[in-house]
C-alpha atoms as a PDB file:
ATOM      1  CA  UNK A   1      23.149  -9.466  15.297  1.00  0.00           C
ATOM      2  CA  UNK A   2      20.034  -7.719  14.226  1.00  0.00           C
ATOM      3  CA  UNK A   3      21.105  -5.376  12.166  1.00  0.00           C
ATOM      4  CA  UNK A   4      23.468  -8.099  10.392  1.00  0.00           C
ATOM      5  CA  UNK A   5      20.099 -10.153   9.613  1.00  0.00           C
ATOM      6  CA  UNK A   6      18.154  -6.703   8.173  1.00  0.00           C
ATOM      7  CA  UNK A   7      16.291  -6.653  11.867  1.00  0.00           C
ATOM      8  CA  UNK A   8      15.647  -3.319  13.216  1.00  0.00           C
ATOM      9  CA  UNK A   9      16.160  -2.611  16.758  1.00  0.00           C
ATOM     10  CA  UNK A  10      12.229  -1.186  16.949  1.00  0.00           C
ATOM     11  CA  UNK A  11      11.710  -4.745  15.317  1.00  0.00           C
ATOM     12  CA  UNK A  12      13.284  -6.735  18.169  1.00  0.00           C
ATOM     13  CA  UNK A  13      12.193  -5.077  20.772  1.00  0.00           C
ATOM     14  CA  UNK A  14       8.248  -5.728  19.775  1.00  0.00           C
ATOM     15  CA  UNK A  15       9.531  -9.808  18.927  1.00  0.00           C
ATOM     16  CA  UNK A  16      10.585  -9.509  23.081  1.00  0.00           C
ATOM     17  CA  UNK A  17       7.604  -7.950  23.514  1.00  0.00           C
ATOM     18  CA  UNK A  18       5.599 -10.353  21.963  1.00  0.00           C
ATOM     19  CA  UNK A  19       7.238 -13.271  23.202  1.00  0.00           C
ATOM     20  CA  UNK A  20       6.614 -11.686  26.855  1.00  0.00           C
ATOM     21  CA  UNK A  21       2.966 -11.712  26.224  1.00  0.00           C
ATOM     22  CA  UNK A  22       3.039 -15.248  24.656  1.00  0.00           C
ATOM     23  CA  UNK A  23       5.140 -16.608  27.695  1.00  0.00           C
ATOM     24  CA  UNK A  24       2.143 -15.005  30.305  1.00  0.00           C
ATOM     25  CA  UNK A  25      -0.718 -16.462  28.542  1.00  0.00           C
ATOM     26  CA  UNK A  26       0.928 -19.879  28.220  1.00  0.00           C
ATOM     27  CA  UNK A  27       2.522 -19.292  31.517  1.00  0.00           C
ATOM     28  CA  UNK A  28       5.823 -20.501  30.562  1.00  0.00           C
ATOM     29  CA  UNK A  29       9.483 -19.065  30.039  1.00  0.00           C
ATOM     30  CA  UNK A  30      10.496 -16.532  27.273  1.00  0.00           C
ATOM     31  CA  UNK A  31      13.008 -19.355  26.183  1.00  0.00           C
ATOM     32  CA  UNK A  32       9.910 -21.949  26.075  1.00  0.00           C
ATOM     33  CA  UNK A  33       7.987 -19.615  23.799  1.00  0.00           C
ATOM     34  CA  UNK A  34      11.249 -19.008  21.445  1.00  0.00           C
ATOM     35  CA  UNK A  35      11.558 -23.162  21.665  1.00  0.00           C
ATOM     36  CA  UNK A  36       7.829 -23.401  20.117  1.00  0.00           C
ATOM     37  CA  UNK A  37       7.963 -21.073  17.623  1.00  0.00           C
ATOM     38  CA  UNK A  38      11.853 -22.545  16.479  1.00  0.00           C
ATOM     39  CA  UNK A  39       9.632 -25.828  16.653  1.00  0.00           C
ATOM     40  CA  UNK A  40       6.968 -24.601  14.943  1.00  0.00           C
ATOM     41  CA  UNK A  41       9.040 -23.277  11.845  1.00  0.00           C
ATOM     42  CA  UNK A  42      10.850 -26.894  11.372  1.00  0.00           C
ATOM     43  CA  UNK A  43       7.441 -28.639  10.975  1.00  0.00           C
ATOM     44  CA  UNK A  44       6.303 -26.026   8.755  1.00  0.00           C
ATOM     45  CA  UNK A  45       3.523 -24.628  11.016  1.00  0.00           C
ATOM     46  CA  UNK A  46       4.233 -20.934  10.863  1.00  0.00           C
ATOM     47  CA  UNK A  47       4.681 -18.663   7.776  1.00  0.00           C
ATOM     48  CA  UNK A  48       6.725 -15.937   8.232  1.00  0.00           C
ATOM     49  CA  UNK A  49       7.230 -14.779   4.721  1.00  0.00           C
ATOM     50  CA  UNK A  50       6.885 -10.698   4.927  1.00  0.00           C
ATOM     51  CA  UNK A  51       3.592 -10.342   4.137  1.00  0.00           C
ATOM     52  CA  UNK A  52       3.273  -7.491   1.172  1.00  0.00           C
ATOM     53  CA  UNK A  53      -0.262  -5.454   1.151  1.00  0.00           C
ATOM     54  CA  UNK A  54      -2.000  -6.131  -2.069  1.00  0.00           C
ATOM     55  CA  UNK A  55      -4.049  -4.317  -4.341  1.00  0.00           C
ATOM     56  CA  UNK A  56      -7.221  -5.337  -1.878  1.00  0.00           C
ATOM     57  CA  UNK A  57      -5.031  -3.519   1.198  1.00  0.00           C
ATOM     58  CA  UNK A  58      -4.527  -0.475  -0.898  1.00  0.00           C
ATOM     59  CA  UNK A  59      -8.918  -0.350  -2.095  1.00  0.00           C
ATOM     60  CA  UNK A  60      -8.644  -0.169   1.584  1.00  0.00           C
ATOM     61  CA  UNK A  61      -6.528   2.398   2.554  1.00  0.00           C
ATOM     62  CA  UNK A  62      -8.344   4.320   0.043  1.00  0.00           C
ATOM     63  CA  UNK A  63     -11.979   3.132   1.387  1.00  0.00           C
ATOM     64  CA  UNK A  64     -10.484   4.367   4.794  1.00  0.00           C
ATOM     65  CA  UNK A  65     -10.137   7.685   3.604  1.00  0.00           C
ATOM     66  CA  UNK A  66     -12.906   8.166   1.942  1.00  0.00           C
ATOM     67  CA  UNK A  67     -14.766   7.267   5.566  1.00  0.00           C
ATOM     68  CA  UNK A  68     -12.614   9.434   7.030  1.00  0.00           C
ATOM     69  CA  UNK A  69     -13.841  12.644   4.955  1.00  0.00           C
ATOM     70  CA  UNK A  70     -17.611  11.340   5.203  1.00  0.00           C
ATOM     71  CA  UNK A  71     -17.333  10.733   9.244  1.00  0.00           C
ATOM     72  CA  UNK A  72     -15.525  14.306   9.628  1.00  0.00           C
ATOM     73  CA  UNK A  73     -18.518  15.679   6.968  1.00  0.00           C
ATOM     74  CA  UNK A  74     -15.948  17.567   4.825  1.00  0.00           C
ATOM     75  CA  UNK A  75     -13.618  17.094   2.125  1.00  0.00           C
ATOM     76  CA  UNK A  76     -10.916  19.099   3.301  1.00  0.00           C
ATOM     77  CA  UNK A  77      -8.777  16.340   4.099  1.00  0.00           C
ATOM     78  CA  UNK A  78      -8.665  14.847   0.043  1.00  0.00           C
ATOM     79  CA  UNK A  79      -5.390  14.147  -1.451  1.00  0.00           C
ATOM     80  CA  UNK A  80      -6.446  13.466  -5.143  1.00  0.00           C
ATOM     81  CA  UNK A  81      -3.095  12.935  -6.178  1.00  0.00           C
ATOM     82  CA  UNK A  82      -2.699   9.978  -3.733  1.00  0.00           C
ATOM     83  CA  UNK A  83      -6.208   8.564  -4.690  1.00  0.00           C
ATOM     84  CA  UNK A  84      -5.195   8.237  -8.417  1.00  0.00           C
ATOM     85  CA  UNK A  85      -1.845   6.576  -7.039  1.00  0.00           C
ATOM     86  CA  UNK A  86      -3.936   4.439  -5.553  1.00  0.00           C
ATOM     87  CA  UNK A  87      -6.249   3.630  -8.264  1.00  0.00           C
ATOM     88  CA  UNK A  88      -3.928   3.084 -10.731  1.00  0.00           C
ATOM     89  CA  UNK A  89      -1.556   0.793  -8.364  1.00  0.00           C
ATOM     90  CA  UNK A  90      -4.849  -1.434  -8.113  1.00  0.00           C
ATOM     91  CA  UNK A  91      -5.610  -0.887 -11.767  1.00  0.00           C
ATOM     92  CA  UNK A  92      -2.384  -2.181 -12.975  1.00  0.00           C
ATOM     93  CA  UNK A  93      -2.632  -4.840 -11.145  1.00  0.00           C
ATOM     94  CA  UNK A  94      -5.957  -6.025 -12.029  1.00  0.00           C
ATOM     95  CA  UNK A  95      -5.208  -5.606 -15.834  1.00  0.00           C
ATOM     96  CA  UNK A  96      -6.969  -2.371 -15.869  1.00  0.00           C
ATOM     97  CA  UNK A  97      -6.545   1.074 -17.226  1.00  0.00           C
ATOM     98  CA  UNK A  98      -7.798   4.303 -15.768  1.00  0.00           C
ATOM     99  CA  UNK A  99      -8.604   7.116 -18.241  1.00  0.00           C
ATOM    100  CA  UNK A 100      -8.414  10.985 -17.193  1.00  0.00           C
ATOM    101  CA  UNK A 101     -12.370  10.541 -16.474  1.00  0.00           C
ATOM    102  CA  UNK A 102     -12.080   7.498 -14.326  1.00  0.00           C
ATOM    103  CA  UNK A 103      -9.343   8.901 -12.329  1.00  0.00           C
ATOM    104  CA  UNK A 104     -11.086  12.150 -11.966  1.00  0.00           C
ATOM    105  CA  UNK A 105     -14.322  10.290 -10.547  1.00  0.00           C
ATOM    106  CA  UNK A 106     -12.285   8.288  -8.924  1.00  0.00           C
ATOM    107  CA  UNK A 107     -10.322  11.012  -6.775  1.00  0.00           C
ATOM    108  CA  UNK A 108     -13.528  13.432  -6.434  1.00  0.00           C
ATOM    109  CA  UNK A 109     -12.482  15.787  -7.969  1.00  0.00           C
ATOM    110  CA  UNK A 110     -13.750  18.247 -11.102  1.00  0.00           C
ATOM    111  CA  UNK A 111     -11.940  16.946 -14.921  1.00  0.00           C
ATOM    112  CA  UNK A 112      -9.873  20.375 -14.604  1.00  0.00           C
ATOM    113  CA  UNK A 113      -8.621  19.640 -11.249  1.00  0.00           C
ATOM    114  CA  UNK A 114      -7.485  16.026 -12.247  1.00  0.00           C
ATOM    115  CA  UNK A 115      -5.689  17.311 -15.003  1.00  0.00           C
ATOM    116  CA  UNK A 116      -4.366  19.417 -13.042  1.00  0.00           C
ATOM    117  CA  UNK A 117      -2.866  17.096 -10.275  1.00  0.00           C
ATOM    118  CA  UNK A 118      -2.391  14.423 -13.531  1.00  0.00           C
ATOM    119  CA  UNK A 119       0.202  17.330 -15.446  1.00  0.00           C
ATOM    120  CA  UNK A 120       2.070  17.262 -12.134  1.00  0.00           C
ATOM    121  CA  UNK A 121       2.457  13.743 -11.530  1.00  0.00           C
ATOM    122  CA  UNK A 122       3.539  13.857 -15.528  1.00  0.00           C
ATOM    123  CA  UNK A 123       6.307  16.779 -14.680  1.00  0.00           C
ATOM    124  CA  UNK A 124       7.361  14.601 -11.281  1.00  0.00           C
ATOM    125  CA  UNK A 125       7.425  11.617 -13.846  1.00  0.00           C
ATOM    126  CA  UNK A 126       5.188   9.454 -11.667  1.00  0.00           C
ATOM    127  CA  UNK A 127       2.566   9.054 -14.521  1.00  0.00           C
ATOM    128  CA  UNK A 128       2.123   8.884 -18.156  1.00  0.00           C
ATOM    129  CA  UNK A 129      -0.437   9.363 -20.623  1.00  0.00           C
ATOM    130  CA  UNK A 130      -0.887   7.640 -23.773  1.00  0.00           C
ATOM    131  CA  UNK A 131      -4.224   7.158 -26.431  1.00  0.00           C
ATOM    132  CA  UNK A 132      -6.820   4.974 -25.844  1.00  0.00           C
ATOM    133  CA  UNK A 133      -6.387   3.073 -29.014  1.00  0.00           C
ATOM    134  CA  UNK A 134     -10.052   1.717 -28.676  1.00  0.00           C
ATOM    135  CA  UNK A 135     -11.241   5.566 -28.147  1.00  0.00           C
ATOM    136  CA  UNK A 136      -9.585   8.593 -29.353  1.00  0.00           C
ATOM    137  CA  UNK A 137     -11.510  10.674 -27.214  1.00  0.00           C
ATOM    138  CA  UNK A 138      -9.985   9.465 -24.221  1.00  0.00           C
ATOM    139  CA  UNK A 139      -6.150   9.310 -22.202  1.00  0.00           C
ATOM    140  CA  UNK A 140      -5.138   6.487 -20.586  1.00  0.00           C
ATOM    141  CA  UNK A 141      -2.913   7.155 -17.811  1.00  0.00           C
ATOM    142  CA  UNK A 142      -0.337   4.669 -16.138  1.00  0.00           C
ATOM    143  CA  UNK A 143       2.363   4.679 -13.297  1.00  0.00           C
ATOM    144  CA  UNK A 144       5.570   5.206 -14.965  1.00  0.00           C
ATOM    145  CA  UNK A 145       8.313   2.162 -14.124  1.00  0.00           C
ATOM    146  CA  UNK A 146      10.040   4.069 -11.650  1.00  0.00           C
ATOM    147  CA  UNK A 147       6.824   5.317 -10.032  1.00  0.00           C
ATOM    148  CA  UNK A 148       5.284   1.665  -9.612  1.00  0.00           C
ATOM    149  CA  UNK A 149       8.970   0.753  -7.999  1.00  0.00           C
ATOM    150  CA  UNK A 150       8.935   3.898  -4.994  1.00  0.00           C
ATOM    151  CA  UNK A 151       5.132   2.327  -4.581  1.00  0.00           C
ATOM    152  CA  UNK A 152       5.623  -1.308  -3.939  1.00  0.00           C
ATOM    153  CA  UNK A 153       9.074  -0.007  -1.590  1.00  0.00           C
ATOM    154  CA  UNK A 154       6.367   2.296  -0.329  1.00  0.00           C
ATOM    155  CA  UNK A 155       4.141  -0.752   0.149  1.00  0.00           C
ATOM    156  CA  UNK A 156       7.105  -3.130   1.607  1.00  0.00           C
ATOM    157  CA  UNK A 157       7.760   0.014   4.528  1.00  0.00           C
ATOM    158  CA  UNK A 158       4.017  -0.370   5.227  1.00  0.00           C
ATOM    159  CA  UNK A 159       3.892  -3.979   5.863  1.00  0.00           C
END
């Protein structure tokens, strides 16, 4: 039945786990906690859409690891790549776009070593660059269509 409904058998195992708890604390059955929550969803009380991490979770992740590096007092543990993922995930979806510079600053690394991780995520066709049309000096770079796809399924597996 599970795996007919998408459900994964780690999934229902922590949904009986969970309804274990819930029946203890409200000292009740198993199949009086599944009766409340079946209630619950008729009257419209509970939401159980899957909820998607935003562009707010992902800052997040990202301020994680930056707290990460400063707790452990070293920056051996950067990914720069991954930061400029990040940064341009949330920059898209704010509207925004992220220049060489920005993602360079952004990732903590040197110009150089941002191009450097920027012409691989260009040959790995995760990223493009184009002309800043307000500023010739300057590259824009964007997730590519296929790259923003692998990160929201990246983001849905995270959930």
């Amino acid at each position: 039945m599970g795996q007919e409904m998408g459900v994964l058998p780690s999934d229902l195992l922590k949904m009986t786990s969970i309804i274990s708890e819930a029946a203890i604390k409200l000292d009740c059955s198993t199949s009086d906690v599944v009766a409340m929550v079946e209630h619950a969803l008729k009257q419209g009380h509970l939401d159980v859409r899957p909820r998607r991490p935003t562009a707010a979770t992902v800052k997040e992740w990202k301020r994680v690891r930056l707290r990460r590096n400063a707790a452990m007092d070293t920056t051996i543990f950067r990914d720069p790549a991954w930061d400029m993922l990040l940064d341009l995930y949330c920059a898209e979806h704010e509207g925004k776009h992220l220049t060489v510079s920005q993602l360079s600053y952004g990732s903590g690394v040197a110009i150089a070593t941002a191009i450097r991780h920027i012409d691989r995520m260009v040959d790995a066709h995760l990223v493009e660059r184009r002309d800043d049309a307000k500023d010739q000096r300057c590259t824009i770079v964007a997730l590519t269509p296929d790259a923003k796809a692998k990160f929201e399924r990246f983001l849905e597996m995270s959930a």
